[in-house]
N, C-alpha and C. Protein backbone atom coordinates (compact mmCIF):
# COMPACT_ATOMS: atom_id res chain seq x y z
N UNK A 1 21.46 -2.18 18.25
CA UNK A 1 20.48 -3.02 17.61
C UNK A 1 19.08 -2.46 17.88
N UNK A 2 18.29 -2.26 17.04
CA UNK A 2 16.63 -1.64 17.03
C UNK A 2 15.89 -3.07 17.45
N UNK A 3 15.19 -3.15 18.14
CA UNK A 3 14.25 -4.23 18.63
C UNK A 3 13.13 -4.51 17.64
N UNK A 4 12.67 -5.12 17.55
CA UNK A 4 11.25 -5.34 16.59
C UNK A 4 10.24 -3.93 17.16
N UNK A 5 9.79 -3.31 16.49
CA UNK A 5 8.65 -2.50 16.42
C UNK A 5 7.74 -2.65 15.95
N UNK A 6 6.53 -2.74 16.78
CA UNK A 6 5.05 -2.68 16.05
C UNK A 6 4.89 -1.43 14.73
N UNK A 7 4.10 -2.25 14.22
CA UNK A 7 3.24 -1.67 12.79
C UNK A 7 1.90 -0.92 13.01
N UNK A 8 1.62 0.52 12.70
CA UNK A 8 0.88 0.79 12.80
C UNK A 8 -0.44 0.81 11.39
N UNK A 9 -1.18 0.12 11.37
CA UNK A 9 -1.93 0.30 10.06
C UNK A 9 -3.14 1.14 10.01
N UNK A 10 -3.40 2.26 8.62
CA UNK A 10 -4.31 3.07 8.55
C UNK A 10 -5.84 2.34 8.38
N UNK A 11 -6.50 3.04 9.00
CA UNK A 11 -7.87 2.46 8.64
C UNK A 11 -8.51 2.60 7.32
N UNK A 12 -7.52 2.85 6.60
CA UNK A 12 -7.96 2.83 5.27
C UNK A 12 -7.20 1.94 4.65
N UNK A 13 -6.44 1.21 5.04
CA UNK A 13 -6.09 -0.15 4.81
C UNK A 13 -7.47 -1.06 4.46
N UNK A 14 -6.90 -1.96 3.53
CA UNK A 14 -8.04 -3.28 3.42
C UNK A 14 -8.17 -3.85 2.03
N UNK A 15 -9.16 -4.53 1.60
CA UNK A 15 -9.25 -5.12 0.61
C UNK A 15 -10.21 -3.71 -0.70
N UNK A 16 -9.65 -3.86 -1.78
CA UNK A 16 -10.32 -2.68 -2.91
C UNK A 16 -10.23 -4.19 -4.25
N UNK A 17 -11.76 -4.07 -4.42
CA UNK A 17 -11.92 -4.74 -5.26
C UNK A 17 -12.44 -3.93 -7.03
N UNK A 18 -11.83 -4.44 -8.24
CA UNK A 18 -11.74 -3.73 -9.49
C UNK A 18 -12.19 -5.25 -10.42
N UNK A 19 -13.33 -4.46 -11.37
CA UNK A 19 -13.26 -5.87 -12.16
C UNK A 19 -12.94 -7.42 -11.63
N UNK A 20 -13.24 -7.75 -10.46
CA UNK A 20 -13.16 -8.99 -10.56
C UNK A 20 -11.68 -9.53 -9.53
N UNK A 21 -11.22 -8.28 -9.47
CA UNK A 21 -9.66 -8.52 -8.53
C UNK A 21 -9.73 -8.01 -7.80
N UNK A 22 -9.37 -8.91 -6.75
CA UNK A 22 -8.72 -7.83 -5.18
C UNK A 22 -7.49 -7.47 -4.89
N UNK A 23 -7.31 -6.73 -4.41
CA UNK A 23 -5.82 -6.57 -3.48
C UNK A 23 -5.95 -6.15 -2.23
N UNK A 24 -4.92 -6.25 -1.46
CA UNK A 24 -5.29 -6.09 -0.44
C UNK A 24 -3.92 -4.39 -0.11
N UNK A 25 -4.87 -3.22 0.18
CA UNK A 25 -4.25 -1.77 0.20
C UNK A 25 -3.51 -1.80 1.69
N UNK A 26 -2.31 -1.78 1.82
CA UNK A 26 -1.63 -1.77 3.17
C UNK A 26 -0.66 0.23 3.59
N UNK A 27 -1.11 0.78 4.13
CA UNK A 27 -0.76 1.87 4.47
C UNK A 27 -0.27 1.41 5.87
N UNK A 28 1.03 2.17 6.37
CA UNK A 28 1.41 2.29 7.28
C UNK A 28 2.94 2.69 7.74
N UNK A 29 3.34 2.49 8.42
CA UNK A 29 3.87 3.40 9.77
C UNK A 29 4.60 2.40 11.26
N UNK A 30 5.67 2.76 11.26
CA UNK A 30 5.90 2.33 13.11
C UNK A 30 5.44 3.16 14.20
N UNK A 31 4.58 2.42 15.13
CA UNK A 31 3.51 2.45 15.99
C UNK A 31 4.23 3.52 16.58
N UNK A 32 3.54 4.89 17.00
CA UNK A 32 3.74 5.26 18.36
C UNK A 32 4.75 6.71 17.60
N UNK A 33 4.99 6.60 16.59
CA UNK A 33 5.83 7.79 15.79
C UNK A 33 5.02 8.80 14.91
N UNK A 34 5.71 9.74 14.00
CA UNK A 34 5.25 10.74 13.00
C UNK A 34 5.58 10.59 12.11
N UNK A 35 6.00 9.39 12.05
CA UNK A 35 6.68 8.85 10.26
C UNK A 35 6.10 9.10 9.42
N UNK A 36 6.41 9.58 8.08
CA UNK A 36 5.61 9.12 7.72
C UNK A 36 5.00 7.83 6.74
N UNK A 37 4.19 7.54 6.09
CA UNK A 37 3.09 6.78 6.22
C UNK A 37 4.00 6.06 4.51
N UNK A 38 3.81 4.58 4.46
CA UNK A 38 4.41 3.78 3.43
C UNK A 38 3.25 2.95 3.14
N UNK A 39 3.39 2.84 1.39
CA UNK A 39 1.85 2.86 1.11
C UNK A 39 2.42 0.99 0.39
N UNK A 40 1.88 0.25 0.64
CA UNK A 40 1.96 -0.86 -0.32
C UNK A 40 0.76 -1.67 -0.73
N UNK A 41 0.79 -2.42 -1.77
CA UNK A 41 -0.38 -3.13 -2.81
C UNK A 41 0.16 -4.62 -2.60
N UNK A 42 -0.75 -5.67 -2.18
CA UNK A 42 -0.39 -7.01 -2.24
C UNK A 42 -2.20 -7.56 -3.15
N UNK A 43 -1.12 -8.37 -4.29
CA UNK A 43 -2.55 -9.46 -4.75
C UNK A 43 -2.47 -10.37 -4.02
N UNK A 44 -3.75 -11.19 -4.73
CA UNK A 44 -3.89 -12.28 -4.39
C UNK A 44 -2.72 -13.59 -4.55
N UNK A 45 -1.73 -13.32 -5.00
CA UNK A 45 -0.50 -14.81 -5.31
C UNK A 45 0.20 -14.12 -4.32
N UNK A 46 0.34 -12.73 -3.41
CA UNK A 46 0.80 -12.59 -2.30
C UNK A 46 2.33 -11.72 -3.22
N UNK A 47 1.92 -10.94 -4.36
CA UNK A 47 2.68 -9.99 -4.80
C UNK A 47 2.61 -8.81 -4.46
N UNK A 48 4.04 -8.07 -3.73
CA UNK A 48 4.10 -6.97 -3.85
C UNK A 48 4.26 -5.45 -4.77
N UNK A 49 3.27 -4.81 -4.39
CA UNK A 49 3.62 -3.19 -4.87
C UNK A 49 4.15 -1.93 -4.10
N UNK A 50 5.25 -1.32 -3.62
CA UNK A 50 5.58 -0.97 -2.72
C UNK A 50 6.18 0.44 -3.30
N UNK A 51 5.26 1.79 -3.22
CA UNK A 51 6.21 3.03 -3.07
C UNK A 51 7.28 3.50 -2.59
N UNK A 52 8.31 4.05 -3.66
CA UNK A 52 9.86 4.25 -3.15
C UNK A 52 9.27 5.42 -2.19
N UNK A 53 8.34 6.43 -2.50
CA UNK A 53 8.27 7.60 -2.11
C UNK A 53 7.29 7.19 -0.58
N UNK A 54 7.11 8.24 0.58
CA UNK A 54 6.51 7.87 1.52
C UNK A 54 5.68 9.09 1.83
N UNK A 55 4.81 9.23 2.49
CA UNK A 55 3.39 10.14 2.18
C UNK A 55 3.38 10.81 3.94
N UNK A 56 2.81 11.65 4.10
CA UNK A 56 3.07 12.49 5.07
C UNK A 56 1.83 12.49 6.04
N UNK A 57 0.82 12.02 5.03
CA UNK A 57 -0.87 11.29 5.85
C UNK A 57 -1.12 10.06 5.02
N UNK A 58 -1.54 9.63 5.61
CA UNK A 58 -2.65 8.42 5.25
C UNK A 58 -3.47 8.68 4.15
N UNK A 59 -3.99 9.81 4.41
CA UNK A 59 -5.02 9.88 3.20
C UNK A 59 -4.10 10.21 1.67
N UNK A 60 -3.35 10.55 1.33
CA UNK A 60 -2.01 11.19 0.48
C UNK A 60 -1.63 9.70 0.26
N UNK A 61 -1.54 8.96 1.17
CA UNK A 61 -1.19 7.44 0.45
C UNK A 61 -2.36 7.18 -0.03
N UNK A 62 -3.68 7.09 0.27
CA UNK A 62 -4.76 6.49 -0.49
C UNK A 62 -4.93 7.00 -1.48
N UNK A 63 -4.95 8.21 -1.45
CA UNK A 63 -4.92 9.16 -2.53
C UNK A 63 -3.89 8.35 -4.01
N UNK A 64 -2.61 8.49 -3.57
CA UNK A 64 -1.66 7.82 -4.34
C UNK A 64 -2.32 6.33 -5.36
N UNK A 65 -2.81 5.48 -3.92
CA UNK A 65 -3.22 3.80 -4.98
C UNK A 65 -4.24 4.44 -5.64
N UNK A 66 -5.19 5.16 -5.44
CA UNK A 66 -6.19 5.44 -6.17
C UNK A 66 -6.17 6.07 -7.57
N UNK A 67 -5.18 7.24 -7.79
CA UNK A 67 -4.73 7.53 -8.67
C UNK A 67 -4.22 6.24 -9.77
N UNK A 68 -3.18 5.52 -9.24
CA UNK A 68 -2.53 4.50 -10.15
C UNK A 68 -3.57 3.53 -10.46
N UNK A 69 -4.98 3.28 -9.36
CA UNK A 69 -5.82 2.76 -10.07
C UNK A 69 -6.85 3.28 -11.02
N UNK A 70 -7.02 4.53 -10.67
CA UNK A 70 -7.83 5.28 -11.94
C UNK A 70 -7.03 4.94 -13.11
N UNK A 71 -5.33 5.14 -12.97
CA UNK A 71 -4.77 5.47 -14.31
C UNK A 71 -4.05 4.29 -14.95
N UNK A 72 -3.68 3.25 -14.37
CA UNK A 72 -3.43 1.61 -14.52
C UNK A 72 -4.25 1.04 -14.52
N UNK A 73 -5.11 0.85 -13.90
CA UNK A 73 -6.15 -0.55 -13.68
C UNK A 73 -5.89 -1.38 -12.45
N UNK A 74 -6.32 -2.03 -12.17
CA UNK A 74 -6.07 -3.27 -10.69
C UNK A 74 -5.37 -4.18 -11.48
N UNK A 75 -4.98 -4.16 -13.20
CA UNK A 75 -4.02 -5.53 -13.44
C UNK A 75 -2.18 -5.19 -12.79
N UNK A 76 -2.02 -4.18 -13.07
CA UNK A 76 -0.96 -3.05 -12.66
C UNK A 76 -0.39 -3.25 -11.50
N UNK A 77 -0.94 -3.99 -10.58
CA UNK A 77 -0.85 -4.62 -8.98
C UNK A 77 -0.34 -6.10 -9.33
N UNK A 78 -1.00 -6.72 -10.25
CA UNK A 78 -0.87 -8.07 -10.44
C UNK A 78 0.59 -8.81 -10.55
N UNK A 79 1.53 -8.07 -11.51
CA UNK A 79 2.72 -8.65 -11.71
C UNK A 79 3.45 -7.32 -12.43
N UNK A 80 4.53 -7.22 -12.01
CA UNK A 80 5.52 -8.47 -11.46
C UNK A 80 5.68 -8.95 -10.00
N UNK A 81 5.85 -9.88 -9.46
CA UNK A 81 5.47 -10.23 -7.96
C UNK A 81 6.51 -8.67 -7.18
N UNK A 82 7.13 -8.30 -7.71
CA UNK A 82 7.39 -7.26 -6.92
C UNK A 82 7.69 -6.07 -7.84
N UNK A 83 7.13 -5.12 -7.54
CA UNK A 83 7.12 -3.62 -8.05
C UNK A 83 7.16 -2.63 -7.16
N UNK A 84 7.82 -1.22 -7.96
CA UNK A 84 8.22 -0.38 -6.68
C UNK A 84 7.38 0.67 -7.68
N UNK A 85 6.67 1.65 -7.63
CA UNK A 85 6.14 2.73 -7.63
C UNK A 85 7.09 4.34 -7.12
């Protein structure tokens, strides 16, 4: 059995606001490893966006939401309450 493990979150985690919407950008990782780095998108109704694929830095995940927001928009996050990228 694996015990609960802390979460490590990137400091580039946080809120990215577009037109009028937030989400809140969650990058991360189990604490204390070289994993690498799982990038997910939550709105505001507390919907997920969650990459199948996983990124090797932090910045390569930001990189990633940023792209889908240049090329989607921040509605693209919104629904369906769960999406995989």
């Amino acid at each position: 059995m694996i015990e609960d493990r802390e979460i490590e979150y990137s400091a580039l985690s946080g809120p990215v606001t577009q037109a009028g919407v937030t989400v809140i950008v969650k990058i991360f990782r189990f604490l204390g490893t070289d994993d690498p780095w799982t990038l997910e998108v939550v709105d505001h109704e507390g919907g997920s966006t969650v990459w199948d694929e996983t990124f090797p830095t932090e910045r390569s995940a930001y990189e990633a939401f940023r792209n889908a927001l240049a090329e989607e928009g921040i509605g693209s996050f919104l629904e369906p309450a769960e999406t995989r990228h």
